[in-house]
C-alpha atoms as a PDB file:
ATOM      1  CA  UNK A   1      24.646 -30.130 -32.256  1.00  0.00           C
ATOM      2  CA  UNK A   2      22.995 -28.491 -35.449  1.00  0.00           C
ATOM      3  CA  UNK A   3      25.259 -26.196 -35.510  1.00  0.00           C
ATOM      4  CA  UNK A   4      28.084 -28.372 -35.602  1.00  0.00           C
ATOM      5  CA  UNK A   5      26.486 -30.430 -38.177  1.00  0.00           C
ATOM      6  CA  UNK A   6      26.219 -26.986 -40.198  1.00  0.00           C
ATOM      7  CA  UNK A   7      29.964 -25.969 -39.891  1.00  0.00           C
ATOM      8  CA  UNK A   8      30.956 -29.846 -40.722  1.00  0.00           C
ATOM      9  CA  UNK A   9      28.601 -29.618 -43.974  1.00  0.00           C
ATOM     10  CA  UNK A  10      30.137 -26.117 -44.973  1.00  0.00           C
ATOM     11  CA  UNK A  11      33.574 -27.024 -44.601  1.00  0.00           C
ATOM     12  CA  UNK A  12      32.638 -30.546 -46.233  1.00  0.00           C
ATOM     13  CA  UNK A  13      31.206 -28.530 -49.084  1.00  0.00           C
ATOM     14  CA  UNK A  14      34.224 -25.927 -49.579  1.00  0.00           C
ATOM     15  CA  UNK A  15      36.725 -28.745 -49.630  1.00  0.00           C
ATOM     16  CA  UNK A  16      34.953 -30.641 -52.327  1.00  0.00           C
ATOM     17  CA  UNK A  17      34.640 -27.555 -54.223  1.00  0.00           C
ATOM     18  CA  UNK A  18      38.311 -26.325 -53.708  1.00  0.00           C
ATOM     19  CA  UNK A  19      38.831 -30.220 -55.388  1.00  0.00           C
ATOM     20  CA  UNK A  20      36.826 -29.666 -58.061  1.00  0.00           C
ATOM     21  CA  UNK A  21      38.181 -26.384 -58.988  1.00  0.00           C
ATOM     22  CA  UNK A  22      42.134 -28.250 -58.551  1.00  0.00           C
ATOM     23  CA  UNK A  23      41.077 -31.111 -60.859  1.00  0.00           C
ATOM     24  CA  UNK A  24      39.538 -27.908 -63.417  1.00  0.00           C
ATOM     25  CA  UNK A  25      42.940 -26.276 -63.404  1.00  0.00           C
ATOM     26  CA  UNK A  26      44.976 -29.275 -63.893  1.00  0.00           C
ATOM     27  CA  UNK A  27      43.205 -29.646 -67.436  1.00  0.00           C
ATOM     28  CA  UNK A  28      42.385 -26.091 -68.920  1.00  0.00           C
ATOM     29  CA  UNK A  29      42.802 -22.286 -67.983  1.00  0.00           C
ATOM     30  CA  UNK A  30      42.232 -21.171 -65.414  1.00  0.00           C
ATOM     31  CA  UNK A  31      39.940 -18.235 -64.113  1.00  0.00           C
ATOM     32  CA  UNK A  32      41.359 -15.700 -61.879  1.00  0.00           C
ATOM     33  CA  UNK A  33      37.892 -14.754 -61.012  1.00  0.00           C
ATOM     34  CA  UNK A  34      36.926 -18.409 -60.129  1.00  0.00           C
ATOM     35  CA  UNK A  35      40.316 -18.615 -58.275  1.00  0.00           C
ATOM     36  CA  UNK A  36      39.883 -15.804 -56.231  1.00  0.00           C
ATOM     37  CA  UNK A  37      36.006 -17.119 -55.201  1.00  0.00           C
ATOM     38  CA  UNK A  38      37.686 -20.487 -53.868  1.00  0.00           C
ATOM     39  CA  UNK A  39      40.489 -18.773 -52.159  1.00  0.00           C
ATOM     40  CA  UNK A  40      38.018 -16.443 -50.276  1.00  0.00           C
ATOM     41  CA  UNK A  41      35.739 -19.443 -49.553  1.00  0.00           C
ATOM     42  CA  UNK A  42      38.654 -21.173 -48.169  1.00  0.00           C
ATOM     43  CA  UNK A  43      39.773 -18.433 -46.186  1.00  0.00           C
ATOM     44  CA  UNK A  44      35.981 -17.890 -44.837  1.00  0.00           C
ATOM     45  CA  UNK A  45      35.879 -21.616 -43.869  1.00  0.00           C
ATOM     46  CA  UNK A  46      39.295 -21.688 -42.015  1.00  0.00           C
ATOM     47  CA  UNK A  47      37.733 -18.303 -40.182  1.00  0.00           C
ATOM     48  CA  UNK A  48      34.690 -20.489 -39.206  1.00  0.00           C
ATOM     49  CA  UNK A  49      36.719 -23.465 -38.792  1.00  0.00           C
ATOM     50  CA  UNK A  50      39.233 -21.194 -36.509  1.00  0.00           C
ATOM     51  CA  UNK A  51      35.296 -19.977 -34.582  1.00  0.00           C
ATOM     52  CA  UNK A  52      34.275 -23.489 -34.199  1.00  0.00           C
ATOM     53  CA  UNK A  53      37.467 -24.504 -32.286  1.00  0.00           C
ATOM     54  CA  UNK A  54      37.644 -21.748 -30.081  1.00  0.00           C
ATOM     55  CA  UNK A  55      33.881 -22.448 -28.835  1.00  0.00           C
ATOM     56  CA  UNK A  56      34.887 -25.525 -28.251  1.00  0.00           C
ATOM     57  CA  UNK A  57      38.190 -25.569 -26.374  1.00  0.00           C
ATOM     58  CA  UNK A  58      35.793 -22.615 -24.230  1.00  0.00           C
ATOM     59  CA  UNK A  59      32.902 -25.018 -23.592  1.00  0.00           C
ATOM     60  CA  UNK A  60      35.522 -28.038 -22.821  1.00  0.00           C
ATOM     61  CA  UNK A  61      37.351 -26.258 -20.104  1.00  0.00           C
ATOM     62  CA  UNK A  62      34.031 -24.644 -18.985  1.00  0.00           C
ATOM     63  CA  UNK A  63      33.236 -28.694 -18.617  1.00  0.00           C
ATOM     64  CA  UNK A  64      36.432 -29.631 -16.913  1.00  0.00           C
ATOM     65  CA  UNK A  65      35.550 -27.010 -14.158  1.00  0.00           C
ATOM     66  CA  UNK A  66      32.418 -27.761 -13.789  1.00  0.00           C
ATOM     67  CA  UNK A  67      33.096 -31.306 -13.643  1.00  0.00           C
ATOM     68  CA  UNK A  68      36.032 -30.694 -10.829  1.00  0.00           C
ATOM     69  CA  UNK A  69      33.585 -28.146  -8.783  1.00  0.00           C
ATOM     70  CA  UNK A  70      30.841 -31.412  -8.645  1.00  0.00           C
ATOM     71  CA  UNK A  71      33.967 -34.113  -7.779  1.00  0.00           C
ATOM     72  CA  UNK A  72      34.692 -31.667  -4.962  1.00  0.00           C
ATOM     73  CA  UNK A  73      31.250 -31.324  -3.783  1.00  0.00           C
ATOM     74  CA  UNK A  74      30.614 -35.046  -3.839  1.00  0.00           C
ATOM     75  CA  UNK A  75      34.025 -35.991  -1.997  1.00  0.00           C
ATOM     76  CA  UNK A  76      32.407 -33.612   0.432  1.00  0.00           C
ATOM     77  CA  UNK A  77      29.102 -35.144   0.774  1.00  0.00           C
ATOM     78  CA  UNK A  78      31.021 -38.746   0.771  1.00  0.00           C
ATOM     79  CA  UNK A  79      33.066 -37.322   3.748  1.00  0.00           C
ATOM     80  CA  UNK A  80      29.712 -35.926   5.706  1.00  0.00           C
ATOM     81  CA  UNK A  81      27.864 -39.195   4.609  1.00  0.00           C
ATOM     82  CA  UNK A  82      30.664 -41.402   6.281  1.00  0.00           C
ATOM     83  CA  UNK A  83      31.000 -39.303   9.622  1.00  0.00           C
ATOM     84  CA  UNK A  84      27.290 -39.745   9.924  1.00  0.00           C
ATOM     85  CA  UNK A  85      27.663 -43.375   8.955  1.00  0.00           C
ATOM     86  CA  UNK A  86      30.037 -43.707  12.072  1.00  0.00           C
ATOM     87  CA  UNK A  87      28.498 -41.730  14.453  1.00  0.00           C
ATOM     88  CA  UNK A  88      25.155 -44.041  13.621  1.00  0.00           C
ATOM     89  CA  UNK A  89      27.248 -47.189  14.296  1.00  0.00           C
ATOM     90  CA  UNK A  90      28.347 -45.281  17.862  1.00  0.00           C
ATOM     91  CA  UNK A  91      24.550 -44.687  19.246  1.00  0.00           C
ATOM     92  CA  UNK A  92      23.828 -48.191  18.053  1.00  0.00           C
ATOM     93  CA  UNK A  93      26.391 -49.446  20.022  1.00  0.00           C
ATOM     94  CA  UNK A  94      25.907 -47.270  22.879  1.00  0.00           C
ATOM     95  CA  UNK A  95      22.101 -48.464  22.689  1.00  0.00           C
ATOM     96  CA  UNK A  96      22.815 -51.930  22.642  1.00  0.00           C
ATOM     97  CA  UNK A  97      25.350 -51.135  26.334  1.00  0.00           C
ATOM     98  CA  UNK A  98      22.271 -49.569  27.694  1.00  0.00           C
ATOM     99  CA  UNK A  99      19.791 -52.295  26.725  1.00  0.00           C
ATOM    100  CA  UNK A 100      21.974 -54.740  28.282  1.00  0.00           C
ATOM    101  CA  UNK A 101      22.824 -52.615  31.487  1.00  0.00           C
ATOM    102  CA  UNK A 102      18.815 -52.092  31.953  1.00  0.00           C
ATOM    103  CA  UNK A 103      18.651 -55.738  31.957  1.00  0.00           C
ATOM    104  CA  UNK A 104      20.792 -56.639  34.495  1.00  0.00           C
ATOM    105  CA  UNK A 105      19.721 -53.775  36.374  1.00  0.00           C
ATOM    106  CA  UNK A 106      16.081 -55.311  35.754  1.00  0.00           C
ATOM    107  CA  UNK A 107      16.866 -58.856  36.871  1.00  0.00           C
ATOM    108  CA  UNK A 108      18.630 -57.294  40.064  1.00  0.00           C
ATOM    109  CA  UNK A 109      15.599 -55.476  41.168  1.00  0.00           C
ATOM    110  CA  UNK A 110      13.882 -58.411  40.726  1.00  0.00           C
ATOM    111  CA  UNK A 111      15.625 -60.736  42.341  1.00  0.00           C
ATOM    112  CA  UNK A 112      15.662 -57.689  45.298  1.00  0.00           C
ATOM    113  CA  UNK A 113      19.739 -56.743  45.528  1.00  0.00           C
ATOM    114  CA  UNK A 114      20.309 -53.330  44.778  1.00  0.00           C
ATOM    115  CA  UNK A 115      23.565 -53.529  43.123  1.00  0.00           C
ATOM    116  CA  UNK A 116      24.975 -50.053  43.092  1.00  0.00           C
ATOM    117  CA  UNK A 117      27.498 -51.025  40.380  1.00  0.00           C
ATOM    118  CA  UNK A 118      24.507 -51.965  38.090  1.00  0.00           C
ATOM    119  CA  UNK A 119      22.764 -48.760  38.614  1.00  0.00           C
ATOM    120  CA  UNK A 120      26.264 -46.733  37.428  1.00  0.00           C
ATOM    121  CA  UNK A 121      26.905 -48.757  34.509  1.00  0.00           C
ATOM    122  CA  UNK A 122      23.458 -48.365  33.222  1.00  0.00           C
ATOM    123  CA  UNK A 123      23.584 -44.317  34.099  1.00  0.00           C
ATOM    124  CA  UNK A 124      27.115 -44.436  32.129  1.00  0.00           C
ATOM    125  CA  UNK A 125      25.796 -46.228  29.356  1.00  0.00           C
ATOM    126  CA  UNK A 126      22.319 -43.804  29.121  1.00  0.00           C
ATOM    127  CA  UNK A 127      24.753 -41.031  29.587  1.00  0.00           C
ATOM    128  CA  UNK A 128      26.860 -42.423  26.046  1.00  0.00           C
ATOM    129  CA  UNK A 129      23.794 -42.933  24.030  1.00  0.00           C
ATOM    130  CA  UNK A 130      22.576 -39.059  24.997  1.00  0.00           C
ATOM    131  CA  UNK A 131      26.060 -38.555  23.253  1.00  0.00           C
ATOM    132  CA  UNK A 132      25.651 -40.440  20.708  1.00  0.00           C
ATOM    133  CA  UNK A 133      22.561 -39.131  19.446  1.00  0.00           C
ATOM    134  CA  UNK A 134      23.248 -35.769  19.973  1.00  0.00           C
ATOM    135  CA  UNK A 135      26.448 -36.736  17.556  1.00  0.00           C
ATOM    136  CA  UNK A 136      24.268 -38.064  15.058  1.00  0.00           C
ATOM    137  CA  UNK A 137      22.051 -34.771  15.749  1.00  0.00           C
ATOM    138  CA  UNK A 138      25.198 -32.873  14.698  1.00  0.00           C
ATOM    139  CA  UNK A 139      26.077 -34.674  12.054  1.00  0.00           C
ATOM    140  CA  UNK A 140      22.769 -34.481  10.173  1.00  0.00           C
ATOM    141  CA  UNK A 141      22.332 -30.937  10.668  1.00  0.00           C
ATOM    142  CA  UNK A 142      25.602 -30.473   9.126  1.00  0.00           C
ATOM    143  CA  UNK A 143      24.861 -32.706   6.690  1.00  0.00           C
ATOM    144  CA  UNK A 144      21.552 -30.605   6.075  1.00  0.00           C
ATOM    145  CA  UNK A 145      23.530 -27.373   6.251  1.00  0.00           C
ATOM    146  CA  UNK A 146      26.102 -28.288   3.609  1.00  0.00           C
ATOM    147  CA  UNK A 147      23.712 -29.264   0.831  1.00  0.00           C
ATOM    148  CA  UNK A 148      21.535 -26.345   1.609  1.00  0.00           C
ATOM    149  CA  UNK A 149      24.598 -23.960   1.215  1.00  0.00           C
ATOM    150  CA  UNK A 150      24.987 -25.886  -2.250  1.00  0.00           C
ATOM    151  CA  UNK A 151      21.634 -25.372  -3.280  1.00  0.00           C
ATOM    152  CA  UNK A 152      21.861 -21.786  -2.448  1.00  0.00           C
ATOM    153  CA  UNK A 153      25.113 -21.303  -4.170  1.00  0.00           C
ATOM    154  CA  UNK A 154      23.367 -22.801  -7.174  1.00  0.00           C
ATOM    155  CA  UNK A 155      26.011 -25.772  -7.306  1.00  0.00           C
ATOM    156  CA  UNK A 156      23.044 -28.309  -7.197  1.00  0.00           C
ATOM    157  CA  UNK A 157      21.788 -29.168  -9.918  1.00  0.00           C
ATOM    158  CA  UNK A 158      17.483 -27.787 -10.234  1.00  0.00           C
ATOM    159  CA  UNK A 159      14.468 -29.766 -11.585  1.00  0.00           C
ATOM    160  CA  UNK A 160      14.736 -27.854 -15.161  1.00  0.00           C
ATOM    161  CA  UNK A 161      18.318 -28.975 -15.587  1.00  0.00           C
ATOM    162  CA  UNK A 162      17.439 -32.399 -15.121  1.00  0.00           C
ATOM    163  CA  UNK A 163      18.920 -33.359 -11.562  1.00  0.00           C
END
């Protein structure tokens, strides 16, 4: 930012120079010698002017693609996060079936009927939340797996840069 500061002063400085020098010409002679000086200043400060620009438009669209490589990255983490989200809501659901089967299959064997039927549904409903968590399984390890291909790719951002 200094050196912004600098090149805004410079160019500040030249133009109220060049004004001073026009308001000196208006009135008296003028000096080819102190004509020529102003020109060349005001040629070296459109040069630096012309330099200052061109670092910036550089470190703007160096910004832009940064800033579209991170929107990418987090639509993909959004995506991961929400397949997780739903394969969670699937083993809780598949949890709650087998809870509910093991009852019933609890009371039966209490009660002393062996109800076949019971037995099933409860194998059925162990048998979705094996799924289930194995989907969940899956989906954290890919989870895991895309943010450690980021971090090795050195898209994440590191303690030094200020995560």
């Amino acid at each position: 930012m200094s050196e912004i500061e600098e090149l805004e002063r410079r160019i500040t400085a030249a133009l109220d120079r060049i004004g001073r020098s026009t308001e000196a010409m208006d009135g008296a002679g003028t000096d080819p010698e102190e004509v020529a000086k102003l020109k060349s200043a005001l040629e070296e400060e459109k040069l630096v002017s012309a330099q200052f620009e061109e670092r910036n438009k550089k470190l703007r669209e160096k910004y832009e693609d940064a800033r579209e490589t991170l929107e990418a990255e987090l639509e993909a983490q959004r995506m991961a996060t929400a397949k997780l989200d739903m394969e969670m809501q699937r083993m809780r659901a598949a949890n709650e079936q087998l809870r509910s089967s093991n009852s019933a299959l609890r009371e039966a064997n209490e009660k002393g009927v062996g109800e076949p039927h019971l037995i099933n549904k409860a194998m059925l409903a162990e048998l979705e939340g094996l799924r289930a968590a194995r989907a969940v399984d899956k989906a954290e390890a890919a989870a895991i797996a895309d943010t450690i291909g980021l971090a090795l790719n050195g898209q994440l951002p590191t303690i030094e840069e200020g995560v």
